[in-house]
C-alpha atoms as a PDB file:
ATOM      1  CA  UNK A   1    -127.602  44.362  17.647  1.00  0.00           C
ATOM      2  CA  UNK A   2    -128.041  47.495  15.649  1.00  0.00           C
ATOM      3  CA  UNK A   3    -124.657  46.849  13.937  1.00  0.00           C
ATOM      4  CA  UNK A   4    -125.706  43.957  12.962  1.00  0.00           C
ATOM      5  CA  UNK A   5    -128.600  44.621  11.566  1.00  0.00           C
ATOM      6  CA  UNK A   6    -126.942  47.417   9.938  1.00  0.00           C
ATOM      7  CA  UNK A   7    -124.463  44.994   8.315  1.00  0.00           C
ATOM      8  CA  UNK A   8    -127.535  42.729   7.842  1.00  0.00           C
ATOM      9  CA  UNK A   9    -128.826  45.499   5.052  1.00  0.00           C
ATOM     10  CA  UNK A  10    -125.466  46.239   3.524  1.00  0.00           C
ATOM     11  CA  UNK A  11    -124.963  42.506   2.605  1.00  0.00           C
ATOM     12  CA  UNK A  12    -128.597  42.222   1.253  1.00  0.00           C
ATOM     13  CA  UNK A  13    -128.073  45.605  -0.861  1.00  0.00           C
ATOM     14  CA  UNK A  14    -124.964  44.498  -2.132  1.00  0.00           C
ATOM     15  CA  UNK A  15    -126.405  40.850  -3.373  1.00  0.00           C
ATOM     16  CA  UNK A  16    -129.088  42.213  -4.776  1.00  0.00           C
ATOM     17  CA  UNK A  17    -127.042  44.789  -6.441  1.00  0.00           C
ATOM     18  CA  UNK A  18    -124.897  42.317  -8.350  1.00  0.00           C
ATOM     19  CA  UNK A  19    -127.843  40.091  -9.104  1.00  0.00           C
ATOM     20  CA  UNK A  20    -129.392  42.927 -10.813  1.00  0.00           C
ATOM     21  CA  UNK A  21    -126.339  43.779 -12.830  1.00  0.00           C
ATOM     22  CA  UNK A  22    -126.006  39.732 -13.321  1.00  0.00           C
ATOM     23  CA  UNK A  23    -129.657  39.841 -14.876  1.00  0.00           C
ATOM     24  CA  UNK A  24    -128.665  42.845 -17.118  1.00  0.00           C
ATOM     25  CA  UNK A  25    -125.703  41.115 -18.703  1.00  0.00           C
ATOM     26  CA  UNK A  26    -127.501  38.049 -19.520  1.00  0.00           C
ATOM     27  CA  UNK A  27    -129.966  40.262 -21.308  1.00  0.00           C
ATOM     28  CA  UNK A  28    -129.677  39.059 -25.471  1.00  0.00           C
ATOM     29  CA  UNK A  29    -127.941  41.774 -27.840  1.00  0.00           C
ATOM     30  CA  UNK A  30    -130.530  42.732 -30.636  1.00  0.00           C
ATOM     31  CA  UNK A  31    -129.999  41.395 -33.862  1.00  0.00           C
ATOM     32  CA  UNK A  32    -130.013  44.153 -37.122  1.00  0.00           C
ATOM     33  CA  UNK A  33    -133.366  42.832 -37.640  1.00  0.00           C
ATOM     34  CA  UNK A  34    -135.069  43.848 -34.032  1.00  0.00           C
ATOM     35  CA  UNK A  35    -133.885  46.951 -34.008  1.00  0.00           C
ATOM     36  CA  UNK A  36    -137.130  48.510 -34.760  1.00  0.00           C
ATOM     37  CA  UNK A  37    -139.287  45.802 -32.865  1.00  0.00           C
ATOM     38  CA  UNK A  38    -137.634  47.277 -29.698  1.00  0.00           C
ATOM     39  CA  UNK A  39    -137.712  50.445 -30.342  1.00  0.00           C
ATOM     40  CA  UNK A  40    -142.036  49.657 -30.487  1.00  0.00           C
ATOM     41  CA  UNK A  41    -140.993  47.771 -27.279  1.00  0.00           C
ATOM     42  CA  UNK A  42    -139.933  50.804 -25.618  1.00  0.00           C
ATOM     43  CA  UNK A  43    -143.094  52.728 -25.856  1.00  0.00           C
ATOM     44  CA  UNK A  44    -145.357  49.980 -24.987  1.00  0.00           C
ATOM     45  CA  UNK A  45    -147.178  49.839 -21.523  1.00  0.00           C
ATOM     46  CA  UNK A  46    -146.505  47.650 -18.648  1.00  0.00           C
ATOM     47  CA  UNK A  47    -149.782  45.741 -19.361  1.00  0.00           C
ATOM     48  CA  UNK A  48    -148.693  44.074 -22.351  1.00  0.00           C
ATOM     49  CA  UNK A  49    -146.543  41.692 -23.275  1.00  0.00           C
ATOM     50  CA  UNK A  50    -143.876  43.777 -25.009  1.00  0.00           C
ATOM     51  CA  UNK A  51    -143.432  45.909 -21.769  1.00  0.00           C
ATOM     52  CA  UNK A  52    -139.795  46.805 -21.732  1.00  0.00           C
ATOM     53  CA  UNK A  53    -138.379  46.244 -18.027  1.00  0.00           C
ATOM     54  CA  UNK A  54    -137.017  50.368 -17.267  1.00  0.00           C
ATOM     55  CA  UNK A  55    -139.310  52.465 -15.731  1.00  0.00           C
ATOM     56  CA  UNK A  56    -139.465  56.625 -16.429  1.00  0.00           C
ATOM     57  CA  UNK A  57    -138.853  59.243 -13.128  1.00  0.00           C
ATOM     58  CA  UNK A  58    -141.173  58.977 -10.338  1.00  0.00           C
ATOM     59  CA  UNK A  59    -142.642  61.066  -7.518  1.00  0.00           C
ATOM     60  CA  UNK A  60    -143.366  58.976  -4.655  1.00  0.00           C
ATOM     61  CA  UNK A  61    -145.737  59.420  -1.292  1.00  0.00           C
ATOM     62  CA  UNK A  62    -145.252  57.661   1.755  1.00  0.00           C
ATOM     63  CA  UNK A  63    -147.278  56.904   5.058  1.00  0.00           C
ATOM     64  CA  UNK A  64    -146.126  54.493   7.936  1.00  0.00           C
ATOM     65  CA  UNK A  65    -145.170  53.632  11.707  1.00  0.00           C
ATOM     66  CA  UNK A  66    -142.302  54.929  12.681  1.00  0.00           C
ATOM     67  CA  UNK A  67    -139.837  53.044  15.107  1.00  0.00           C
ATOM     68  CA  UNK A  68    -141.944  49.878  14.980  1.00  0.00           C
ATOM     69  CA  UNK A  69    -139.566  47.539  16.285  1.00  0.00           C
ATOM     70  CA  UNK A  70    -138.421  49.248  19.530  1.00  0.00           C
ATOM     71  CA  UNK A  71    -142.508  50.594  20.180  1.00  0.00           C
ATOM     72  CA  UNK A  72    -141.733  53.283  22.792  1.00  0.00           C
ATOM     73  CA  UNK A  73    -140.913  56.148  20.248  1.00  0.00           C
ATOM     74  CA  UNK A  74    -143.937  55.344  17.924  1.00  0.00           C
ATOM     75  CA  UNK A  75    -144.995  58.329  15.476  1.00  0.00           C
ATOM     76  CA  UNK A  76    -146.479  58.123  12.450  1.00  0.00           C
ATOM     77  CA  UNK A  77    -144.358  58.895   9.754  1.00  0.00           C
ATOM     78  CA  UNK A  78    -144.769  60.667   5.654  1.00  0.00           C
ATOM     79  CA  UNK A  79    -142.308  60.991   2.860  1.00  0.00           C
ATOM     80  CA  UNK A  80    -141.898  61.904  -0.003  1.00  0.00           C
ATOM     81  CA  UNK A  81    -139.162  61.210  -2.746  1.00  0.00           C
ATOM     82  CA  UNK A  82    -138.264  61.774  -6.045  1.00  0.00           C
ATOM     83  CA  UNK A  83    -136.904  58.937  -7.964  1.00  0.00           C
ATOM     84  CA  UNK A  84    -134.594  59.332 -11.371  1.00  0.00           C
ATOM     85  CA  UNK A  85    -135.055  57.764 -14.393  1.00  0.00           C
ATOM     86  CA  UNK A  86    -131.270  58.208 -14.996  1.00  0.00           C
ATOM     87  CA  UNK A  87    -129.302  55.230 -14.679  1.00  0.00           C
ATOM     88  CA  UNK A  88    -125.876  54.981 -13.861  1.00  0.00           C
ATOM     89  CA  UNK A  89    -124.553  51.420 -14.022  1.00  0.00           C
ATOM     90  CA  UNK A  90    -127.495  49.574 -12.181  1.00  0.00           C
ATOM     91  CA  UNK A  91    -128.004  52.616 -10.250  1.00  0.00           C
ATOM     92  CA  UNK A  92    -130.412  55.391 -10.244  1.00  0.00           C
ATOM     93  CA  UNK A  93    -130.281  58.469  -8.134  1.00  0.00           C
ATOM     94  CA  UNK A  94    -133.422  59.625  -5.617  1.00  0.00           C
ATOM     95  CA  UNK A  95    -133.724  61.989  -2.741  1.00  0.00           C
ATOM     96  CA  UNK A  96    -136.276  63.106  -0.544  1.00  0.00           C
ATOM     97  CA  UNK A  97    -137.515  64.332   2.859  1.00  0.00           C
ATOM     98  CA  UNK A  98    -139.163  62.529   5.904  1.00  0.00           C
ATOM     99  CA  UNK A  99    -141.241  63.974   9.248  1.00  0.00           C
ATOM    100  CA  UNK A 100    -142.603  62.187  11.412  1.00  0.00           C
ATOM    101  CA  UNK A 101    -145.619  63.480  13.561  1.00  0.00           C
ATOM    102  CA  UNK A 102    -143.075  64.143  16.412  1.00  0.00           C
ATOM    103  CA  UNK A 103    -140.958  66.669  14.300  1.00  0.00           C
ATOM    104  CA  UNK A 104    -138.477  64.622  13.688  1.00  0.00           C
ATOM    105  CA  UNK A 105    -137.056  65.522   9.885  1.00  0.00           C
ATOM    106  CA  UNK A 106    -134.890  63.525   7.663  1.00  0.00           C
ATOM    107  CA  UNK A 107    -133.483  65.259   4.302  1.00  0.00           C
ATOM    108  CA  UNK A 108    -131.436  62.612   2.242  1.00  0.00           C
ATOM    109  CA  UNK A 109    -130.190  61.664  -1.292  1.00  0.00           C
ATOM    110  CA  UNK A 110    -128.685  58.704  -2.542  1.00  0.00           C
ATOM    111  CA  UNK A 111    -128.809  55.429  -4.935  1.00  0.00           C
ATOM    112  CA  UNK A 112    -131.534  52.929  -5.179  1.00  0.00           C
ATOM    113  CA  UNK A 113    -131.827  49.496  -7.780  1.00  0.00           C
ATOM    114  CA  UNK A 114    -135.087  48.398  -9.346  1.00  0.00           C
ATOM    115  CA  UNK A 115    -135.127  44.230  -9.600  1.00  0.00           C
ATOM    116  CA  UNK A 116    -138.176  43.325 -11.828  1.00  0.00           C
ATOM    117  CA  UNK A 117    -139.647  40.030 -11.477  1.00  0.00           C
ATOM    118  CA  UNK A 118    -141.833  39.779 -14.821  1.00  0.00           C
ATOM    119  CA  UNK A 119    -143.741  42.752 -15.866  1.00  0.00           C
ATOM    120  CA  UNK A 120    -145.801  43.867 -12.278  1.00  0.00           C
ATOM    121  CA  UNK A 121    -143.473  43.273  -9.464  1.00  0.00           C
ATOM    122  CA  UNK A 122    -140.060  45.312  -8.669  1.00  0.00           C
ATOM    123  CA  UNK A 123    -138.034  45.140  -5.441  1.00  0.00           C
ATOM    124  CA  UNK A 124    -136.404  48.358  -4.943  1.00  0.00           C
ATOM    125  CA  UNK A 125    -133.424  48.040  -2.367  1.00  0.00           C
ATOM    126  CA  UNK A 126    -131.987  51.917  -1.603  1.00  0.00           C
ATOM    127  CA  UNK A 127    -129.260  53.722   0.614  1.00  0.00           C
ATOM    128  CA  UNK A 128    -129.167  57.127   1.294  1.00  0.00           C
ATOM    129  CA  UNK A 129    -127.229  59.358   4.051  1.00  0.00           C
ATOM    130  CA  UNK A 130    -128.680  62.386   5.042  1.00  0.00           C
ATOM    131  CA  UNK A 131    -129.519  65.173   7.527  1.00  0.00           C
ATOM    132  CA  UNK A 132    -131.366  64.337  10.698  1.00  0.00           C
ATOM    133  CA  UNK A 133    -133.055  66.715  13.378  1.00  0.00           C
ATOM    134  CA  UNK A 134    -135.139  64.460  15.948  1.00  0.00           C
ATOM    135  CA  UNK A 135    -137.391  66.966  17.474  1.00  0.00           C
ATOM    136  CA  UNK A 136    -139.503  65.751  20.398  1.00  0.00           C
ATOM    137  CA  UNK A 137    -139.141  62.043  19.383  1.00  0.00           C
ATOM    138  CA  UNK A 138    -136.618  59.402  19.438  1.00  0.00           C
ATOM    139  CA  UNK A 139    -133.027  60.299  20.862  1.00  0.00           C
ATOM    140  CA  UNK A 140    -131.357  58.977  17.848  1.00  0.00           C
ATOM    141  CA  UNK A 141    -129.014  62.046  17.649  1.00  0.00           C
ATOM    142  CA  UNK A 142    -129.016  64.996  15.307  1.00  0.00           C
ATOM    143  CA  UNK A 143    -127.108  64.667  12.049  1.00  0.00           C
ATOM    144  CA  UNK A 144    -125.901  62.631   9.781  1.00  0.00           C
ATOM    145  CA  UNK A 145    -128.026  59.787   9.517  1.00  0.00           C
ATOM    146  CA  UNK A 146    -128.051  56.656   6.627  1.00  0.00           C
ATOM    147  CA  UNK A 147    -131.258  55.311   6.045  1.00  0.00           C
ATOM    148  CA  UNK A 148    -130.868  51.907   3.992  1.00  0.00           C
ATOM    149  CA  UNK A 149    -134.399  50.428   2.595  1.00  0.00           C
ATOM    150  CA  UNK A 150    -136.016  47.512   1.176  1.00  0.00           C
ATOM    151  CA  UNK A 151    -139.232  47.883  -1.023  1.00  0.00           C
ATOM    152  CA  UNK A 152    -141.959  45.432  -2.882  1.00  0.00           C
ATOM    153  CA  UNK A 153    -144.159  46.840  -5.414  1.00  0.00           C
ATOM    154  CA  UNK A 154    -146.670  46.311  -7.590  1.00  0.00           C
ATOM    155  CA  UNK A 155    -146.679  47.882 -10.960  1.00  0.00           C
ATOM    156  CA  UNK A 156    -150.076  49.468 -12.741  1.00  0.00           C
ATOM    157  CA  UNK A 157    -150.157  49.652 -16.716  1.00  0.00           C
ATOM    158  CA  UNK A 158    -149.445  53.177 -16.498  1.00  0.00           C
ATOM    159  CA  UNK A 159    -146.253  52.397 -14.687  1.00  0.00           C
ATOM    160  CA  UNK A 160    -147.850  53.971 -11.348  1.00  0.00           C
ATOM    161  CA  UNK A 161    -146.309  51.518  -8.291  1.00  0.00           C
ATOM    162  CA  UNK A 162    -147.666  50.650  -4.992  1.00  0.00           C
ATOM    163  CA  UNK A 163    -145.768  49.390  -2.564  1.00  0.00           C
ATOM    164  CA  UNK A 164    -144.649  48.131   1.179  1.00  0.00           C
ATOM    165  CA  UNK A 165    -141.192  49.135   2.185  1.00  0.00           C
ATOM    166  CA  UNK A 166    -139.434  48.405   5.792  1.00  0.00           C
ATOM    167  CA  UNK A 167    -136.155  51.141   6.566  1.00  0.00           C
ATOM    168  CA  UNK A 168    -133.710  51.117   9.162  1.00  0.00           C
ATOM    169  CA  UNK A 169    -132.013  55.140  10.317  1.00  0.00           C
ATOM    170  CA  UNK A 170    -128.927  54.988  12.049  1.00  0.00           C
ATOM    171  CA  UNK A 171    -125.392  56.805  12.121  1.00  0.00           C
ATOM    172  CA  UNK A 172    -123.511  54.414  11.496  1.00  0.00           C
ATOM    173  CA  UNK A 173    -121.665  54.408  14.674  1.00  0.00           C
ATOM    174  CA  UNK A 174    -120.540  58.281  14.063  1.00  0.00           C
ATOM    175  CA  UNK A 175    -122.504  59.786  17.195  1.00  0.00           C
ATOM    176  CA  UNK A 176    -123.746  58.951  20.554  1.00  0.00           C
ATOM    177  CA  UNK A 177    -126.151  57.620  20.898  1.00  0.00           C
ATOM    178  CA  UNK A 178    -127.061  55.352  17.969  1.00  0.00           C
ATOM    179  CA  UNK A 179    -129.886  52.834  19.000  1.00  0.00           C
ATOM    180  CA  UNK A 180    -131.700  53.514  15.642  1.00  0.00           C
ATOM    181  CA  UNK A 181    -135.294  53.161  14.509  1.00  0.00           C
ATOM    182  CA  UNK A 182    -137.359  51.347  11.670  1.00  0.00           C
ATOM    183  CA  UNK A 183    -140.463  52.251   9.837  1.00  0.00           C
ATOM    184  CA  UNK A 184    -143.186  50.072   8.090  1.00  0.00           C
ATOM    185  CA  UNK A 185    -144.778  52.278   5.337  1.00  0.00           C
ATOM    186  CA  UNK A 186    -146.859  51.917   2.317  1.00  0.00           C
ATOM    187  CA  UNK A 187    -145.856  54.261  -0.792  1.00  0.00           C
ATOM    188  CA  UNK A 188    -147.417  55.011  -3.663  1.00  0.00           C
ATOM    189  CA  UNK A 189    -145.068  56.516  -6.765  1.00  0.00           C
ATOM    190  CA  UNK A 190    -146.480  58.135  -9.978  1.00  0.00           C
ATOM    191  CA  UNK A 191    -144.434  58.787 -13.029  1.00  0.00           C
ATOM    192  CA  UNK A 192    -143.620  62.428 -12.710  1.00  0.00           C
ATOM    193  CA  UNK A 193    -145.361  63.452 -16.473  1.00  0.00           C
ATOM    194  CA  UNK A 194    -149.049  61.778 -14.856  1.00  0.00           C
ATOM    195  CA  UNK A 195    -148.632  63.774 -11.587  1.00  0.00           C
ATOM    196  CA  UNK A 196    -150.003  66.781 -12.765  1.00  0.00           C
ATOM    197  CA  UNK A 197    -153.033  64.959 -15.187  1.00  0.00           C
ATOM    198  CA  UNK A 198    -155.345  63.832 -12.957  1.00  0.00           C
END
């Protein structure tokens, strides 16, 4: 079951992958005569209509319930994550570090895709592999562990996002054992030049 689920969130990251670099092509090339109504476009906010679609580097907090499908491992569960602006391809770069209240830890770093669906909502699928130590909770064995994601957010004129996001931590069949665990979480991700203004 957990392989395929696993396979589950591989197919739906890779879909929504190429429909995001589908939606990019189809994008219209600027004409000599736009040129500097986008360039106005780029520094507009995401409350008006001009609001141009990329988004700047983010610092993001998370809270949720860990291993919420199984229920005999529950914890609760904060993270927190630093999100690129860079993009490479359709691709931008985040990492970040998990605990849950059992001392389980989770450092990781990998790719995520922002899909915008007009100017306030963005589904954010993500993969990342990373280092696992499981404390006193869930026997999902120490080490390497990929964590693959799928996020909904809501975005705030000043670009600030909050969101609902359900992952799924396993090892990909590399250790024993390898039942895996899921969290439910709510995040909430600040561009990283407003962190530090309030």
């Amino acid at each position: 079951m957990v392989a395929s689920f696993r396979r589950a969130w591989l197919v739906a990251f890779l879909v929504l992958a190429f429909a995001g670099a589908a939606q990019a092509q189809q994008r219209p090339q600027p004409q000599p005569g736009q040129v500097y109504a986008q360039s106005t476009q780029a520094m507009a906010p995401a409350g008006t209509s001009t609001a141009k679609a990329d988004d700047p580097a983010f610092w993001a907090f998370s809270a949720g319930w860990y291993d919420l499908n199984k229920q005999k491992d529950q914890a609760f569960e904060g993270r927190i994550e630093y999100r690129g602006a860079e993009k490479y391809w359709i691709f931008k770069p985040f990492g970040g570090i998990m605990a849950t209240s059992d001392r389980a830890v989770h450092g990781f770093a990998g790719v995520l895709v922002d899909l915008y669906f007009g100017r306030r909502w963005v589904l954010t699928p993500s993969f990342a592999p990373g280092l696992y130590y499981e404390g006193d909770g869930k026997h999902i064995s120490n080490g390497i562990q990929f964590r693959s994601q799928l996020e909904l957010s809501y975005r705030f004129d000043d670009r600030s996002r909050l969101g609902i996001s359900i992952n799924h931590i396993s090892n990909a069949g590399i250790n024993s054992p390898n039942p895996g665990s899921e969290t439910l979480a709510l995040t909430y991700a600040i561009p990283t030049d407003k962190l530090f203004k309030w």
